[in-house]
Protein backbone atom coordinates (compact mmCIF):
# COMPACT_ATOMS: atom_id res chain seq x y z
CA UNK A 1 -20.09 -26.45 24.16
CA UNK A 2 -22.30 -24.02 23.21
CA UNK A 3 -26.26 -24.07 22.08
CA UNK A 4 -26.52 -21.47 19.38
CA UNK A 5 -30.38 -20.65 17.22
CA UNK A 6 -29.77 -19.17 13.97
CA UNK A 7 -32.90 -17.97 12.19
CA UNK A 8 -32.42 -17.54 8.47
CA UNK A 9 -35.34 -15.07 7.01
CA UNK A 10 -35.57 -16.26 3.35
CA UNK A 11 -35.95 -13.59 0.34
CA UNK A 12 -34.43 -10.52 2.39
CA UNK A 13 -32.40 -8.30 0.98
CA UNK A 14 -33.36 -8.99 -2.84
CA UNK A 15 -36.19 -6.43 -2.64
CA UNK A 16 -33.73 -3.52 -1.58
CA UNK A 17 -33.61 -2.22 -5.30
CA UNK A 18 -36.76 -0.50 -4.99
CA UNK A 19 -38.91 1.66 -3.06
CA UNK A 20 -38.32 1.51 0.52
CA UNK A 21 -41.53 2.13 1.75
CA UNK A 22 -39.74 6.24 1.65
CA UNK A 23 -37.39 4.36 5.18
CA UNK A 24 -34.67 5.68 2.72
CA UNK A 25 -35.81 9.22 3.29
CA UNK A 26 -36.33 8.97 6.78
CA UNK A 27 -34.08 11.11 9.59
CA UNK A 28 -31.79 9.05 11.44
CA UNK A 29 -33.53 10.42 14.34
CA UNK A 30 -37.44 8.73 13.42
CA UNK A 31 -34.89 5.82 12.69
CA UNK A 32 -33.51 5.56 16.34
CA UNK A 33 -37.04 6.52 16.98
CA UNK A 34 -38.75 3.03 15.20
CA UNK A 35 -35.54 0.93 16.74
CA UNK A 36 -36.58 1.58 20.84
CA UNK A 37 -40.72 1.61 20.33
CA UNK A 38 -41.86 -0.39 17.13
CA UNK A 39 -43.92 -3.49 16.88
CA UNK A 40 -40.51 -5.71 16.61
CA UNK A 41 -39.03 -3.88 19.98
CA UNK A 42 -43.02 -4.64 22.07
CA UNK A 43 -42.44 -8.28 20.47
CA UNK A 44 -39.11 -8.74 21.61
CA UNK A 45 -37.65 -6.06 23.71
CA UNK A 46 -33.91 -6.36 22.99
CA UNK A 47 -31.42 -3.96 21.73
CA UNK A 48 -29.83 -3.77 17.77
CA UNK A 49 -26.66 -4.13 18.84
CA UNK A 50 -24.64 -0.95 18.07
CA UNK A 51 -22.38 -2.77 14.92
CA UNK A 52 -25.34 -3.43 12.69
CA UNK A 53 -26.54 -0.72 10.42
CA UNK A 54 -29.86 0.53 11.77
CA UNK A 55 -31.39 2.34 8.26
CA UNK A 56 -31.00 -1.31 6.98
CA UNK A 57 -32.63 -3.16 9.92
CA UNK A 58 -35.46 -0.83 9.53
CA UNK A 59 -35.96 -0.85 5.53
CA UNK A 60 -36.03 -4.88 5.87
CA UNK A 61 -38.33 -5.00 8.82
CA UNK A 62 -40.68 -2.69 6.65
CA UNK A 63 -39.71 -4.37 3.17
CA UNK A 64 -40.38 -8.36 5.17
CA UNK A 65 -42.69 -7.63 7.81
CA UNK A 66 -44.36 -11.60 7.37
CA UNK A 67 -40.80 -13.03 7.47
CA UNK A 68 -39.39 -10.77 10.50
CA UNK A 69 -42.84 -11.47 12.47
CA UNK A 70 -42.22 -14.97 12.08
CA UNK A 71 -38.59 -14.76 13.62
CA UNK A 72 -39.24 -12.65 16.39
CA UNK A 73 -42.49 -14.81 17.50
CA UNK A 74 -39.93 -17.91 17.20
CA UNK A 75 -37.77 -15.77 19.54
CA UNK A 76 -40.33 -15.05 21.79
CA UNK A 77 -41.06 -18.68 22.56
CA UNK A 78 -41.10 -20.29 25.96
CA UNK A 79 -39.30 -23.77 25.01
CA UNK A 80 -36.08 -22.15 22.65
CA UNK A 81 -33.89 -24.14 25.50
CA UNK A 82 -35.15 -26.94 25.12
CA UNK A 83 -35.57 -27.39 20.93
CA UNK A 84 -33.98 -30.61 19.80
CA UNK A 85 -31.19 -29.86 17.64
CA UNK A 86 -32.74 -29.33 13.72
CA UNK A 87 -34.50 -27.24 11.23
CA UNK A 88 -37.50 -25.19 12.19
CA UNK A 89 -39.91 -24.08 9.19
CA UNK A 90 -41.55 -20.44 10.57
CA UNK A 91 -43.06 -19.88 7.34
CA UNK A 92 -44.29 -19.94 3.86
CA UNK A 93 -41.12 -17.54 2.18
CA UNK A 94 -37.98 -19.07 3.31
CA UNK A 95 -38.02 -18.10 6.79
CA UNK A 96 -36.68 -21.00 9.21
CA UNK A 97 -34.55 -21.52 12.35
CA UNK A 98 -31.45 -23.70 13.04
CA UNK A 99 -30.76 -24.75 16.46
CA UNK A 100 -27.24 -26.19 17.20
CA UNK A 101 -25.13 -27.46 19.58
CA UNK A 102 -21.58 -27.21 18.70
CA UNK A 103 -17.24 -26.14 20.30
CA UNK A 104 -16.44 -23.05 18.58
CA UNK A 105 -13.45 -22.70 16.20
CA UNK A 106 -10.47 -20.91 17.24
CA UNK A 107 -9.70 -20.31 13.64
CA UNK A 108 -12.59 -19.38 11.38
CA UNK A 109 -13.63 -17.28 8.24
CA UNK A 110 -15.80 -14.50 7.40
CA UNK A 111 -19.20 -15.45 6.17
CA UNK A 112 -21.73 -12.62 4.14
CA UNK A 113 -25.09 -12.64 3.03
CA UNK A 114 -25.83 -10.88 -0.36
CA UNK A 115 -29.73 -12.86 -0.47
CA UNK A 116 -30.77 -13.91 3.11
CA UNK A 117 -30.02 -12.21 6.67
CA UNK A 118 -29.59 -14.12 10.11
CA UNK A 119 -30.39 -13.48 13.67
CA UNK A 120 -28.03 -15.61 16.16
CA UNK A 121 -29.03 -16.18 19.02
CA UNK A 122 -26.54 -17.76 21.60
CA UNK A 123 -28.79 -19.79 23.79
CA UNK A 124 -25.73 -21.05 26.24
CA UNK A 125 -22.31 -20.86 26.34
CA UNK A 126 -20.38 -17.89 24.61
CA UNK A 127 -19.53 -16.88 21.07
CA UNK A 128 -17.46 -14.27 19.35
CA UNK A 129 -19.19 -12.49 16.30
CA UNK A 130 -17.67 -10.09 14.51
CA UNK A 131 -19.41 -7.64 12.09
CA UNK A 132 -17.97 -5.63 8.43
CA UNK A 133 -19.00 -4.01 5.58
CA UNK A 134 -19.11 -6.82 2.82
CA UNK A 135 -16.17 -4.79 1.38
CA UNK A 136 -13.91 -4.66 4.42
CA UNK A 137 -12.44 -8.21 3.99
CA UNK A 138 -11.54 -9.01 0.24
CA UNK A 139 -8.46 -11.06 0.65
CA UNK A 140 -8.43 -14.56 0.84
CA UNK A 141 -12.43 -14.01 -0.37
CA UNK A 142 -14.02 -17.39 -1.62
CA UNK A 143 -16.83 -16.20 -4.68
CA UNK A 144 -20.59 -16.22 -3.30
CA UNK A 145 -22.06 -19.11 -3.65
């Protein structure tokens, strides 16, 4: 059994189209550079793991900054452990948390996100999670929904 938090940060990812507050033009270096020493790494000093696309993290953290403040101060909480099991409003645009106690599957599919983005956060136990592209798996591929 494992006890896994998954924080869902509503209205993400829809804003990309547009200006990225110029994160698009920045150097992959000032990019490493806001990953180890912004306001989300003093919040919550963990690493992006090395799968997830850093340019992105960045542009949403700057694109969201009410909905990504709200996840990491969730994170940053003293009790996580010991959250009954439920739905966790963290604020006004979408943003909430999901903490669940479940066996995982041996067997299980690919999920994406085209409108939201999650943070999981395995609390106990152990859990595999694998990361691709959106277009790296299109067989078998169920529409969005």
């Amino acid at each position: 059994m494992k006890r896994l938090m998954t924080i869902v940060c509503g209205a993400m990812m829809i804003a990309c189209g547009g200006n990225v507050s110029n994160v698009g033009n920045w150097s992959d270096e000032r990019i490493e550079e806001w990953c180890e020493s912004s306001e989300w790494f003093s919040e919550l000093p963990m690493k992006v793991d090395g799968q997830t696309d850093r340019r992105r993290f960045v542009e949403q953290n700057v694109l969201n900054p009410e909905a990504w403040r709200a996840a990491y101060g969730f994170l940053t909480r003293s009790d996580l452990v010991d959250l009954p099991e439920g739905s966790y409003t963290l604020d006004d645009n979408g943003t909430f948390a999901t903490v669940a106690e479940y066996d995982t599957k041996e067997d299980a599919r690919f999920e994406a996100h085209e409108r939201y983005i999650d943070i999981q956060y395995v609390m106990s136990g152990r859990e595999r999670i694998d990361i691709a592209a959106p277009e790296a798996e299109k067989s078998g591929r169920t529409p969005y929904d």
